[in-house]
Protein backbone atom coordinates (compact mmCIF):
# COMPACT_ATOMS: atom_id res chain seq x y z
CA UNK A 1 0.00 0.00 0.00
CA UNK A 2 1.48 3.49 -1.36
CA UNK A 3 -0.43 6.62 -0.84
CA UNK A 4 0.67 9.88 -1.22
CA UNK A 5 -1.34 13.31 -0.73
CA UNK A 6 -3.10 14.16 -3.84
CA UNK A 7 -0.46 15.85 -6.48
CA UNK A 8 -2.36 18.56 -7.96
CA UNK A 9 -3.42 22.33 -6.01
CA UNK A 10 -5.62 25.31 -7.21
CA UNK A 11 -4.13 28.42 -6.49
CA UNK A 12 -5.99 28.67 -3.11
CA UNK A 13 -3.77 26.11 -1.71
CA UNK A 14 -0.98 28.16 -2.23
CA UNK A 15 -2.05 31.07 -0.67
CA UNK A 16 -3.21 29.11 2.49
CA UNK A 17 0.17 27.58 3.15
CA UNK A 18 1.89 30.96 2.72
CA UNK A 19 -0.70 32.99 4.54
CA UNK A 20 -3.17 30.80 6.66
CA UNK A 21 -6.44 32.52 6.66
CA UNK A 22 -5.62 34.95 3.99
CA UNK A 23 -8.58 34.87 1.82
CA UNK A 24 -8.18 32.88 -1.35
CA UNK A 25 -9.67 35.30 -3.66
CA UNK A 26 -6.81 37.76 -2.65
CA UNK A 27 -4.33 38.67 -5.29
CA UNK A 28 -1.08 40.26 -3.13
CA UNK A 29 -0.03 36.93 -1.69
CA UNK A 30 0.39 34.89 -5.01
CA UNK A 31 2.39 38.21 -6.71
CA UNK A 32 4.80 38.02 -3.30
CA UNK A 33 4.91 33.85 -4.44
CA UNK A 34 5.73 34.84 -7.66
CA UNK A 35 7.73 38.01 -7.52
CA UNK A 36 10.40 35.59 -5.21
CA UNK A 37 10.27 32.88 -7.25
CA UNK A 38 8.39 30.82 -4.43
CA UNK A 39 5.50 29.29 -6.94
CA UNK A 40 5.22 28.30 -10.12
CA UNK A 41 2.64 29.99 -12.47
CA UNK A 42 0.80 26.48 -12.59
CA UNK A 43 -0.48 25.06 -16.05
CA UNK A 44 -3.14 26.52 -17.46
CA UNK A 45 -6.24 24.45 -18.71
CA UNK A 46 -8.88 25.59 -21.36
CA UNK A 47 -12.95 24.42 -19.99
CA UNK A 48 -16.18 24.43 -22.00
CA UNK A 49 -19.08 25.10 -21.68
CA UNK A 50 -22.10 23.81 -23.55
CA UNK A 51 -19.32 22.97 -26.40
CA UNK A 52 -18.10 26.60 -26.19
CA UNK A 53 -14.96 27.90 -24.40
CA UNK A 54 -15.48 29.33 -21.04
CA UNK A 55 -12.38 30.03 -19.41
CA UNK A 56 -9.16 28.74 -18.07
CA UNK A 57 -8.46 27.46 -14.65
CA UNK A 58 -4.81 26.93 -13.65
CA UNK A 59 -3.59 23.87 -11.90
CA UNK A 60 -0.47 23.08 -9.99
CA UNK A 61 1.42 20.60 -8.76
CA UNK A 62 1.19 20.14 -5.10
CA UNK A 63 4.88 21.12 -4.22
CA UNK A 64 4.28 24.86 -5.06
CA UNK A 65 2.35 24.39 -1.12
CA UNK A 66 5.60 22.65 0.02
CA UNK A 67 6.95 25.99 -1.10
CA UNK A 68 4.57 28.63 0.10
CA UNK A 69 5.05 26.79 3.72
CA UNK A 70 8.95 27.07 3.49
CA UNK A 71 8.75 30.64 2.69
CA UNK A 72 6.03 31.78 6.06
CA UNK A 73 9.02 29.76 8.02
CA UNK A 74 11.42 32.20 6.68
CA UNK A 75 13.16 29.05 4.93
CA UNK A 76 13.59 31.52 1.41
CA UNK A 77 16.06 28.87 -0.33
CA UNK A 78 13.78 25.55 0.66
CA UNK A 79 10.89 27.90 -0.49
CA UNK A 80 12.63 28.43 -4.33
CA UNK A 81 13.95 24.71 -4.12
CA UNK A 82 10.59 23.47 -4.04
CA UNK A 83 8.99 25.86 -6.66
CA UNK A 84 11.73 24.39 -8.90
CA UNK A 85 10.85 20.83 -8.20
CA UNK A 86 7.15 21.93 -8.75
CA UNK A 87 8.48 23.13 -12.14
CA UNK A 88 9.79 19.80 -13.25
CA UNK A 89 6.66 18.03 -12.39
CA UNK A 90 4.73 20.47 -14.22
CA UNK A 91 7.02 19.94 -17.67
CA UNK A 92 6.64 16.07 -17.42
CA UNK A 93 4.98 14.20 -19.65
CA UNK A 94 2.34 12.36 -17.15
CA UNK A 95 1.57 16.22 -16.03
CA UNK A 96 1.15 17.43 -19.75
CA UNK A 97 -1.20 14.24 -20.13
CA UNK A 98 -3.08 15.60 -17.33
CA UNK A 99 -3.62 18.97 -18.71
CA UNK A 100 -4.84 17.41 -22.21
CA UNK A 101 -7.52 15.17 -19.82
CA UNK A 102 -8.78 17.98 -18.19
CA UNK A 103 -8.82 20.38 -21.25
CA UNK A 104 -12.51 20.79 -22.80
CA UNK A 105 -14.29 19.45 -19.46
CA UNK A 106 -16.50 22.22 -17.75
CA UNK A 107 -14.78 24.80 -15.01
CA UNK A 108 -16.56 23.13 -12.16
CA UNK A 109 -15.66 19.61 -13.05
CA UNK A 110 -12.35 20.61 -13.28
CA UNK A 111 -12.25 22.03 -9.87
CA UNK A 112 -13.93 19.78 -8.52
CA UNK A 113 -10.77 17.17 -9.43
CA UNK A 114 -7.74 19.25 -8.70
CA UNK A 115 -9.90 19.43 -5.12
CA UNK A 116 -9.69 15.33 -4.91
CA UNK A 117 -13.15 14.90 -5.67
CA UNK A 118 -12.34 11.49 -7.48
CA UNK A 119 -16.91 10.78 -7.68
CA UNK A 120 -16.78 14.04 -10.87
CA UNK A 121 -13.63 11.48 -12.70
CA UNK A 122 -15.78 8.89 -14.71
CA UNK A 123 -12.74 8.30 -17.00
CA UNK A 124 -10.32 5.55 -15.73
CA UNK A 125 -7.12 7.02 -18.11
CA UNK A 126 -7.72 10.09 -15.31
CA UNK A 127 -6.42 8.66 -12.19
CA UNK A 128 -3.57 6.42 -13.87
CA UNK A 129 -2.30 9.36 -15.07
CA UNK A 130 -2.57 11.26 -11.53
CA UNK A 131 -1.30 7.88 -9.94
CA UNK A 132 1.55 8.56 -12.69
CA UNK A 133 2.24 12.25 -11.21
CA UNK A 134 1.60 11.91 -7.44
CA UNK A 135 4.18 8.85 -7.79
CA UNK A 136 6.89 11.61 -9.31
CA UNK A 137 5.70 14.19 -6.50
CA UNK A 138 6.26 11.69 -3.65
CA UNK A 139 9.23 10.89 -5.11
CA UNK A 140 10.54 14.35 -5.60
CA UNK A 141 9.37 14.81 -1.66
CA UNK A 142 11.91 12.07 -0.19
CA UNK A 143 14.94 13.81 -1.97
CA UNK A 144 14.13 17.29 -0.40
CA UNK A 145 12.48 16.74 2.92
CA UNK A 146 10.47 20.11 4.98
CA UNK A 147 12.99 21.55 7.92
CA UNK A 148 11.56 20.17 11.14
CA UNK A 149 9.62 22.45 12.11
CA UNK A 150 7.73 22.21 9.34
CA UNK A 151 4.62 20.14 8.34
CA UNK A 152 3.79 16.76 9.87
CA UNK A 153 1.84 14.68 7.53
CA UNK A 154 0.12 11.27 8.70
CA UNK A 155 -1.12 9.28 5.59
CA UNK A 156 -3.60 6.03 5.35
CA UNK A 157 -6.88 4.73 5.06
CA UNK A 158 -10.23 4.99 6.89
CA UNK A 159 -10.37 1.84 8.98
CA UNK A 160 -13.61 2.51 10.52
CA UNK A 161 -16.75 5.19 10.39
CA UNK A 162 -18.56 6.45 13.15
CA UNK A 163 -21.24 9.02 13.17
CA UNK A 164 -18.89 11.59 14.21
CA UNK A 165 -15.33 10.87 13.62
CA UNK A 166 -13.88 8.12 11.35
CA UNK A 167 -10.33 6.21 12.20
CA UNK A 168 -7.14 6.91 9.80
CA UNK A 169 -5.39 3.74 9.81
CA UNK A 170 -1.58 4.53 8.63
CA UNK A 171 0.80 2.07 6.91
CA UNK A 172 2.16 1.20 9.88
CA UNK A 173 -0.92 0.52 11.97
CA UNK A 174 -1.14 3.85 14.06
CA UNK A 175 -5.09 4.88 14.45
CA UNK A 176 -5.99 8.38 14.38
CA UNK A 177 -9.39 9.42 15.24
CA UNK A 178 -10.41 12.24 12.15
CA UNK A 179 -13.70 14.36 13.08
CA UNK A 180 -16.18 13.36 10.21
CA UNK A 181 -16.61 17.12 8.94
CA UNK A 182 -12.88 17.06 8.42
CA UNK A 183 -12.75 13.86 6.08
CA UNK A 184 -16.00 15.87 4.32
CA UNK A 185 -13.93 18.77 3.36
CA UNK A 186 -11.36 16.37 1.53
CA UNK A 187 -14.13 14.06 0.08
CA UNK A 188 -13.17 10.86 2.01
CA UNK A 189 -15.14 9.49 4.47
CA UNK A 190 -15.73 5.88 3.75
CA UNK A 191 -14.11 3.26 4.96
CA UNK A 192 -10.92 2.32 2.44
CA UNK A 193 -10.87 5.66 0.97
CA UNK A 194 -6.91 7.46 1.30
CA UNK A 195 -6.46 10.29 3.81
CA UNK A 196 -3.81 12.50 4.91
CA UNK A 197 -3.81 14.73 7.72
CA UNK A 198 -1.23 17.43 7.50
CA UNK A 199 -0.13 19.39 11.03
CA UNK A 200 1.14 22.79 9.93
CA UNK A 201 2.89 24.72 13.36
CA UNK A 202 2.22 28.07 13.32
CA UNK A 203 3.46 29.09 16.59
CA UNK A 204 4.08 27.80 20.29
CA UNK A 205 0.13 27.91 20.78
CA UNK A 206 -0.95 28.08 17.71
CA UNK A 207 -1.08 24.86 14.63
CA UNK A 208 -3.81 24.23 11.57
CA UNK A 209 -4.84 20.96 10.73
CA UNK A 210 -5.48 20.21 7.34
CA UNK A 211 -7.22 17.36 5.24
CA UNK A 212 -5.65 16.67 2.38
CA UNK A 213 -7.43 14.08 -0.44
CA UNK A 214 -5.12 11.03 -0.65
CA UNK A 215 -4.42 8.85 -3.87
CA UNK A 216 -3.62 4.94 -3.63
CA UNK A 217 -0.25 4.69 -6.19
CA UNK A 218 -0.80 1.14 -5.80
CA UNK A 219 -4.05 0.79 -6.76
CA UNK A 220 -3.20 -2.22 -9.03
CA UNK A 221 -2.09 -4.46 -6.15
CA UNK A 222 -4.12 -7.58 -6.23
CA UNK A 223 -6.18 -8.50 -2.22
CA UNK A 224 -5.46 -11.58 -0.75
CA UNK A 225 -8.32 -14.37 -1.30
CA UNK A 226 -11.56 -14.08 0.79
CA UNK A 227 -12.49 -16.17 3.52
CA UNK A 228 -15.83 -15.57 5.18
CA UNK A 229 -14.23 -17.68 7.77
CA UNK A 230 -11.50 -15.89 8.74
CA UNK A 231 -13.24 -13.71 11.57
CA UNK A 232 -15.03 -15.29 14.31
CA UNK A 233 -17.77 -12.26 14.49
CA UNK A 234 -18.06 -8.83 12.20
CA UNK A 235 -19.82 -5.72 14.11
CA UNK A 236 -17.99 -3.38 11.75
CA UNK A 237 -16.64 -2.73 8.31
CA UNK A 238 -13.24 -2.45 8.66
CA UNK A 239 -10.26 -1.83 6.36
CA UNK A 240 -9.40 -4.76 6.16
CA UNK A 241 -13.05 -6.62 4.96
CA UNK A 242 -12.80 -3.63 2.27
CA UNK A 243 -9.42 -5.57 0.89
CA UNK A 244 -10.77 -9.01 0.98
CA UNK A 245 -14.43 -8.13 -0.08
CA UNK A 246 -12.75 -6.11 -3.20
CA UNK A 247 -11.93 -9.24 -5.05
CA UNK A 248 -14.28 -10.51 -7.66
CA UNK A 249 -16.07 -13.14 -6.09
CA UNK A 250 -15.47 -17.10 -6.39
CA UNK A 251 -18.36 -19.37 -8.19
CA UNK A 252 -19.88 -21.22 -5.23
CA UNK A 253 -19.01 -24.95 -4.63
CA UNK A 254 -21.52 -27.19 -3.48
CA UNK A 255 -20.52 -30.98 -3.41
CA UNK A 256 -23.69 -33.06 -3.97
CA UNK A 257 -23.18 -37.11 -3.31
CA UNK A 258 -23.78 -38.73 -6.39
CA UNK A 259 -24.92 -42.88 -6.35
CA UNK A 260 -23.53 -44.70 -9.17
CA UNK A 261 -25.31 -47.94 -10.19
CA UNK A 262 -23.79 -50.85 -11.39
């Protein structure tokens, strides 16, 4: 299992890891981004609308917030290391496949995506290719790691759902209890969907918590076989009946005793 946060921003992203609680619409903090070299100016796609053009919305790859959080921690030549890296992933192929996906669709479909909402992506091709680029971005990530006081991300799956809150099950089998409204705001909250929680400090007293969509980079791995028998008693779905219940199912077996006459 392989998840990564999900690889592509809108521009509001940006602006709320340089300036947390900035409004997005605001114009200043992206120009300060820009004018340091601290963001990328993000790909550009074309939308439609009723077969006509509409607009253009701009899409980036997720390291240009690796960036804007460098540069609020006064970390300047992190902050213009990681725009760079978010400039490579932009000029690759799997990102320029992207773009061409996403070109023609309407403006709120296309939002809707670069904000993880994975139910307005019909099209399979979609998330191989953004499999393809979050799989570059994590990579790019373990070469150039945040300073330690920066951002402390806990990835996994939802485990279990309550009412309320739902459990974040990480690779390593830590639990973390997520307040339902949270997983909302990132589109995940049933169980075996990818989750990452990312701590941002933003002072002795003070730290943000955000939801970030997560993407599987795996998602090909074949489950283990089935076995109805393998639990004595089931009260609740849990991650791991999601992994054996995703198999195709097995024709049922039913051994009949046959008499043969001589």
């Amino acid at each position: 299992m392989e998840i990564d946060r999900w690889p592509i921003v809108a521009r509001a992203q940006l602006i709320q890891a340089f300036r947390p609680g900035e409004p997005s619409s605001k114009e200043a903090p992206f120009r300060t981004l820009r004018a340091h070299g601290w963001a990328t100016a993000g790909v550009r796609v074309a939308t439609r609308k009723s077969h006509r053009a509409s607009g253009q919305f701009t899409v980036f790859s997720s390291l240009n917030v690796d960036a804007g959080q460098s540069a609020r921690q006064g970390h300047a030549r992190a902050a213009t290391a990681w725009a760079k890296a978010a400039a490579r992933i932009e000029k690759t192929k799997a990102f320029g496949e992207l773009r061409d996906l996403l070109s023609g669709r309407s403006i709120d479909q296309v939002a809707a995506i670069v904000d993880g909402n994975v139910a307005k992506a019909p099209w399979p091709e979609l998330l191989a290719v953004l499999r393809l680029v979050a799989r570059e971005t994590m990579l790019a990530r373990s070469k150039r790691p945040l300073p330690e006081e920066g951002a402390a991300v806990v990835m996994g799956r939802i485990a279990d759902a309550q009412p309320d809150f739902l459990v974040l099950e990480a690779k390593d089998g830590a639990r973390t209890a997520v307040p339902r409204w949270l997983a909302q705001s990132a589109h995940r909250e049933n169980v075996g969907d990818c989750l990452a929680l990312v701590t941002d400090r933003l002072g002795d007293r003070q730290m943000v918590v955000n939801a970030i969509p997560g993407i599987d980079i795996d998602a090909q791995a074949s489950p283990k076989k089935f076995s109805p028998f393998d639990r004595s008693a089931v009260h609740l779905l849990t991650l791991e009946d999601v992994r054996l219940l995703s198999r195709p199912p097995q024709p049922l077996k039913i051994t009949i005793p046959v008499i043969i006459e001589t």
